[in-house]
Protein backbone atom coordinates (compact mmCIF):
# COMPACT_ATOMS: atom_id res chain seq x y z
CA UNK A 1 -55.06 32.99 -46.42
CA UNK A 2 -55.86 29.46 -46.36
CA UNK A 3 -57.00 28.13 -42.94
CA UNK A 4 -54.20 25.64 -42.63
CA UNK A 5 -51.23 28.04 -42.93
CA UNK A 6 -52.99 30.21 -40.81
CA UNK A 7 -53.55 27.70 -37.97
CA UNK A 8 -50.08 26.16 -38.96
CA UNK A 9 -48.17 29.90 -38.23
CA UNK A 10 -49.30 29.88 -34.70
CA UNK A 11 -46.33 27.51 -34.65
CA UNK A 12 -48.27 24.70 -31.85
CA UNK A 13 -49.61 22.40 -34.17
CA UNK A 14 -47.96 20.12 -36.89
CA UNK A 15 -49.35 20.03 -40.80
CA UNK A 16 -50.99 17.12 -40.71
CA UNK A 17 -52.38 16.75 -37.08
CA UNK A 18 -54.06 20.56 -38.54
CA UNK A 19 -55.84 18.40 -41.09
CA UNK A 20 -56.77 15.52 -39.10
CA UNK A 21 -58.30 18.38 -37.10
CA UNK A 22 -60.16 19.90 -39.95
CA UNK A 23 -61.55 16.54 -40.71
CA UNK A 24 -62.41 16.30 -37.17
CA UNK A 25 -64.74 19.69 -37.07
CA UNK A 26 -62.58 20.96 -33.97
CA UNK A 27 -61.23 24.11 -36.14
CA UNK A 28 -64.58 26.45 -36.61
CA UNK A 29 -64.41 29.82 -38.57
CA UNK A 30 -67.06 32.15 -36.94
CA UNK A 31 -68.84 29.49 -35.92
CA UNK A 32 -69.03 27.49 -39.14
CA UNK A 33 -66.57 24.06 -39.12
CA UNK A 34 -63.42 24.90 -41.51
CA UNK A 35 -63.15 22.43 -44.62
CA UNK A 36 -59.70 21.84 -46.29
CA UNK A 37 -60.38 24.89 -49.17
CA UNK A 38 -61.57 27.42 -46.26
CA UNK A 39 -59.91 30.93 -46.85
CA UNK A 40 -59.70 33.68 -44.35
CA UNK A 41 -60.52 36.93 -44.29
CA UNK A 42 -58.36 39.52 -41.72
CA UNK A 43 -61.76 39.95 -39.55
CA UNK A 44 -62.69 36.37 -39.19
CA UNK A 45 -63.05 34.53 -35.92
CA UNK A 46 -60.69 31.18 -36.23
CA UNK A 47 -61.35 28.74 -32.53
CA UNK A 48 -59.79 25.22 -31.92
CA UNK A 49 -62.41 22.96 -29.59
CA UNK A 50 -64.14 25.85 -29.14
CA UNK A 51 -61.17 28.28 -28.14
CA UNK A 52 -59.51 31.84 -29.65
CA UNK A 53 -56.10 30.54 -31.46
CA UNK A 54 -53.06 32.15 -29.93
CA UNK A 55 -50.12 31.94 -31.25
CA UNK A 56 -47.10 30.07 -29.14
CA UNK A 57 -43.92 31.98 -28.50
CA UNK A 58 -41.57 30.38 -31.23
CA UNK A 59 -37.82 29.77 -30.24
CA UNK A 60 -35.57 29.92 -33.08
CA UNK A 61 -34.54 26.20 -34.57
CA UNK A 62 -31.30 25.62 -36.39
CA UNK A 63 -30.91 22.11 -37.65
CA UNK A 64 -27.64 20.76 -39.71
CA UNK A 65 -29.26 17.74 -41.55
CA UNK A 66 -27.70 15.19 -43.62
CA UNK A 67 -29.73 15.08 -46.63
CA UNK A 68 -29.82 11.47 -48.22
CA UNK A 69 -29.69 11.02 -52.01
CA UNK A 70 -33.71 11.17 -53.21
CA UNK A 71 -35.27 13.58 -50.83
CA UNK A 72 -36.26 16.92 -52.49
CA UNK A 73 -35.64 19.86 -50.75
CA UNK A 74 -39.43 21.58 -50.83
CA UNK A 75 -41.91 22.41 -48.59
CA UNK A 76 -44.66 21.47 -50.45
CA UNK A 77 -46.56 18.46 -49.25
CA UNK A 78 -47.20 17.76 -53.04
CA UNK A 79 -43.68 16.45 -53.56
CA UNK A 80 -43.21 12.68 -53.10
CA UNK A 81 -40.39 12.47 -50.44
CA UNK A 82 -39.79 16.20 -49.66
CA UNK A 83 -37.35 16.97 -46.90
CA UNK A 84 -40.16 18.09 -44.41
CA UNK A 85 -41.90 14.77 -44.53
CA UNK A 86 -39.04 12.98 -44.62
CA UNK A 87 -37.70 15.25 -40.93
CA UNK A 88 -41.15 15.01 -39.38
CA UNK A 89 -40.12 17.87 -37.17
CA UNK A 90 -42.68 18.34 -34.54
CA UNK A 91 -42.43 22.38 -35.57
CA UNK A 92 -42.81 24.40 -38.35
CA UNK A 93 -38.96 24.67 -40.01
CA UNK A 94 -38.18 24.79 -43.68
CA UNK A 95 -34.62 24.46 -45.46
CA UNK A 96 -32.41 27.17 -46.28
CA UNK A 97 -31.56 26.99 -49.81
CA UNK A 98 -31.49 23.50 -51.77
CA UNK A 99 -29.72 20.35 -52.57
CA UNK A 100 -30.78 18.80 -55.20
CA UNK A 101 -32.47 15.60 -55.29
CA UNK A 102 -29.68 13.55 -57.15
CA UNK A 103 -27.04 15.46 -54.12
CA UNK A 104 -26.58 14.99 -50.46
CA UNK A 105 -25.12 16.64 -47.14
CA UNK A 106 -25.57 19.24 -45.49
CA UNK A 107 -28.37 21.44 -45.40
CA UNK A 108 -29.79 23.67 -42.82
CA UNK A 109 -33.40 23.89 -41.45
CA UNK A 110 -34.33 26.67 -39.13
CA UNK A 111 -37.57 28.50 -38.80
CA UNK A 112 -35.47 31.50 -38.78
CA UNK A 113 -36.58 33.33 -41.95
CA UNK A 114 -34.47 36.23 -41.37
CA UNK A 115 -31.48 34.26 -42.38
CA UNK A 116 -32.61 32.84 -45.46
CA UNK A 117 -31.21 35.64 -48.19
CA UNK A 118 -28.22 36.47 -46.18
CA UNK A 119 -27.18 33.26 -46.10
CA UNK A 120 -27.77 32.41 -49.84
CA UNK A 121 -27.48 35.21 -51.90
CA UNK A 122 -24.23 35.21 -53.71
CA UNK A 123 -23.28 38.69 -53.04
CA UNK A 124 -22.58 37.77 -49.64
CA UNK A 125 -20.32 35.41 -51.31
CA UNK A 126 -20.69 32.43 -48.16
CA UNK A 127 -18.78 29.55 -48.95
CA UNK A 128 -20.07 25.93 -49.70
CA UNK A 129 -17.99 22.90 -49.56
CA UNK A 130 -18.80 19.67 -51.61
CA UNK A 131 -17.01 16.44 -52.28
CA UNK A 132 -17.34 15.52 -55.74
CA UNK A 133 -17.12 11.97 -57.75
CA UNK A 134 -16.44 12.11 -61.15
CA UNK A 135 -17.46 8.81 -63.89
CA UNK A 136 -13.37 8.82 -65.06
CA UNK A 137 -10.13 10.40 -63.80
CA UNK A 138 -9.19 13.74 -64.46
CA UNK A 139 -6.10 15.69 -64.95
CA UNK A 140 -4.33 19.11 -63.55
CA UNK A 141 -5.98 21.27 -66.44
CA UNK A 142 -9.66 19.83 -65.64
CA UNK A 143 -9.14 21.34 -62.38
CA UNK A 144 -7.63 24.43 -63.01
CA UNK A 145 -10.66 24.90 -65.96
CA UNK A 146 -13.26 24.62 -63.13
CA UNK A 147 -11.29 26.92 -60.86
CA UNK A 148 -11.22 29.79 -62.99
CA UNK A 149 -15.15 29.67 -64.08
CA UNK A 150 -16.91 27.71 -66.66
CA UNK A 151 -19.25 28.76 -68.93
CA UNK A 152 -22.55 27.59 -67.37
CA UNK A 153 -26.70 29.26 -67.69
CA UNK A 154 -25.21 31.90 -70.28
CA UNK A 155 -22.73 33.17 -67.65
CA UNK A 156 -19.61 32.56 -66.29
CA UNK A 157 -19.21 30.60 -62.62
CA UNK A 158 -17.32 32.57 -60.39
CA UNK A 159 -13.78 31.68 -59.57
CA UNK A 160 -13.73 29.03 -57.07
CA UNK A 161 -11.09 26.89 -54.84
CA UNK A 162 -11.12 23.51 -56.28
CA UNK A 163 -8.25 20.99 -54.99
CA UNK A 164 -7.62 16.64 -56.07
CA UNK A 165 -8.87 14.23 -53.75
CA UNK A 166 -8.30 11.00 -55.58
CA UNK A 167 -7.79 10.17 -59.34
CA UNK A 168 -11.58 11.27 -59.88
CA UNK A 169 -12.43 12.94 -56.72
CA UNK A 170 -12.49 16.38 -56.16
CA UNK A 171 -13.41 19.21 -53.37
CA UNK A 172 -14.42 22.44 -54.75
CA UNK A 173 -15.50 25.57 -52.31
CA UNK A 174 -18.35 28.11 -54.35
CA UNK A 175 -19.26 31.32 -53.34
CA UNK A 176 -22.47 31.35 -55.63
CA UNK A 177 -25.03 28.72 -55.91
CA UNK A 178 -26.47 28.34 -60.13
CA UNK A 179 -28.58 25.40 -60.79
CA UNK A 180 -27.40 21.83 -60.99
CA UNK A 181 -23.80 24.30 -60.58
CA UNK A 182 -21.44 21.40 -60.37
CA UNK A 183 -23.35 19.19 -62.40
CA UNK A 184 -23.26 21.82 -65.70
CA UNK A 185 -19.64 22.82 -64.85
CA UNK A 186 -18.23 19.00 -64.78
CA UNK A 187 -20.09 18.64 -67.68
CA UNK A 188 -18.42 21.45 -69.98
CA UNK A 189 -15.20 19.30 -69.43
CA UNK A 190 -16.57 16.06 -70.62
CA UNK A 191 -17.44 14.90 -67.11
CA UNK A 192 -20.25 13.36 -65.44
CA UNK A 193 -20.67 13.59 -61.66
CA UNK A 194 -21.55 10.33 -60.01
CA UNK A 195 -21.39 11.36 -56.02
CA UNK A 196 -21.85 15.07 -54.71
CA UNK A 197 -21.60 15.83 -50.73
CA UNK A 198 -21.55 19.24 -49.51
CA UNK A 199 -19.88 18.83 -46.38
CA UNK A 200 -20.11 22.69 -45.45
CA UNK A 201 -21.78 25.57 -45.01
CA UNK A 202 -20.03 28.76 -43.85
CA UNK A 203 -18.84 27.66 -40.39
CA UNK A 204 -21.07 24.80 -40.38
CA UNK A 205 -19.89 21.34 -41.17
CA UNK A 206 -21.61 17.70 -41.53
CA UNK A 207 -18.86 16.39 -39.45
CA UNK A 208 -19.47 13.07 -38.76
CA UNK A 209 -23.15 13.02 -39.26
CA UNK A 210 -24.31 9.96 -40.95
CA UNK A 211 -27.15 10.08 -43.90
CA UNK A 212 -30.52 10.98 -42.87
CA UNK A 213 -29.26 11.98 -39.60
CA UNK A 214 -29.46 15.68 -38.16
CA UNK A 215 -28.30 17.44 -35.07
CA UNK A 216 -29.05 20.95 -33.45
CA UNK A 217 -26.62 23.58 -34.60
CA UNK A 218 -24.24 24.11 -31.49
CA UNK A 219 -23.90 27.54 -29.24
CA UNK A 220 -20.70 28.52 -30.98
CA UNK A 221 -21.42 27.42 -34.51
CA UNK A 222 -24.66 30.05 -34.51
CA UNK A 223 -22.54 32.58 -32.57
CA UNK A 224 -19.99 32.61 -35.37
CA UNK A 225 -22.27 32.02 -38.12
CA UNK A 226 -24.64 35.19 -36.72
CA UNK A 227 -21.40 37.33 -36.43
CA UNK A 228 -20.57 36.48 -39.94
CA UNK A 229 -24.33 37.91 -41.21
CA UNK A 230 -24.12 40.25 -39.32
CA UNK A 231 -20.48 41.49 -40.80
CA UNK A 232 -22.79 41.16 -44.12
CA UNK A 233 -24.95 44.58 -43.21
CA UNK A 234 -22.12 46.49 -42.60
């Protein structure tokens, strides 16, 4: 394991204060000053200034972000404008699932891996909600097409709820989540999206979050979204 994801799971210090402290000599591995490409062994000896690393006791996060148009949702620090940067979170949290970069909304971050898969996988079938802007107006059999599943990443989207908005808006609920989904299913149809805001997440809405703004996830939202996961191992 590399020395910085191994200092950075004891959950107290951020990513880049770890390599500030690298620089810095204060993170020694038995004895010997760490350098960015150090890798651990399970028997080594990691100390900060001169110290045993222990790890804090982590409290579960859950964040509902609104994710502006442009920020990618990765973790890695190799990405210009990922979403981690672009929170500066003082703690470790990573997104669940992805928006893509040309999208916005709502996306949760949580340090909670346990909910990851259960949230995303589409057996569980979870519900997403997105506003979508299309280049030109559309008519009744457009939206009936997308509702009963398009031809998409040689399959077939599931059937979905998809309603009028305006003349070229739509709001369409999935239960699945393909790549670029709406994108590749407008697209079939002779449309090209031009705006696309998920607004929800199971129980969890953007509400009136603005973009680039985020707020903790309240007491009852992650009491009903926990029940409904939990409904999912039964």
């Amino acid at each position: 394991m590399r020395i910085q994801k191994y200092v950075s799971e004891a959950g107290i210090y951020p990513r880049r204060e770890i390599e500030r402290m690298i620089r810095d000599g204060r993170i020694t591995i038995n004895g010997t000053p760490a350098h960015k490409n150090s890798m651990l062994a399970e028997e080594d000896m990691v100390l900060v200034d001169g110290k045993p690393l222990v790890k804090a006791e982590i409290q579960p996060v859950y964040i509902a972000l609104y994710k502006p148009v442009g920020i990618t949702c990765t973790a890695q620090s190799s990405v210009k404008e990922n979403i981690i940067d672009f929170m500066n979170y003082p703690e470790r949290i990573f997104p669940v699932g992805r928006l893509d970069k040309d999208s916005e909304g709502l996306i949760i971050m949580t340090n909670d891996g346990s909910i990851v898969n259960r949230m995303m996988h589409s057996s569980h079938e979870h519900e997403k909600e997105y506003i979508v802007t299309v280049d030109k107006p559309f008519d009744e059999a457009f939206l009936q097409g997308m509702a009963a599943g398009v031809p998409i990443l040689n399959t077939v989207t599931k059937p979905c709820i998809v309603s009028r908005v305006d003349e070229n808006v739509f709001r369409i609920i999935l239960t699945q989540g393909l790549n670029r989904q709406i994108r590749r299913m407008c697209k079939v149809f002779g449309y090209r999206v031009t705006r696309l805001k998920r607004i929800r997440i199971m129980n969890i809405h953007l509400g009136e979050l603005q973009s680039g703004k985020w707020r903790y996830v309240t007491e009852s939202e992650l009491s009903e979204l926990m029940y409904q996961l939990e409904e999912d191992l039964k």
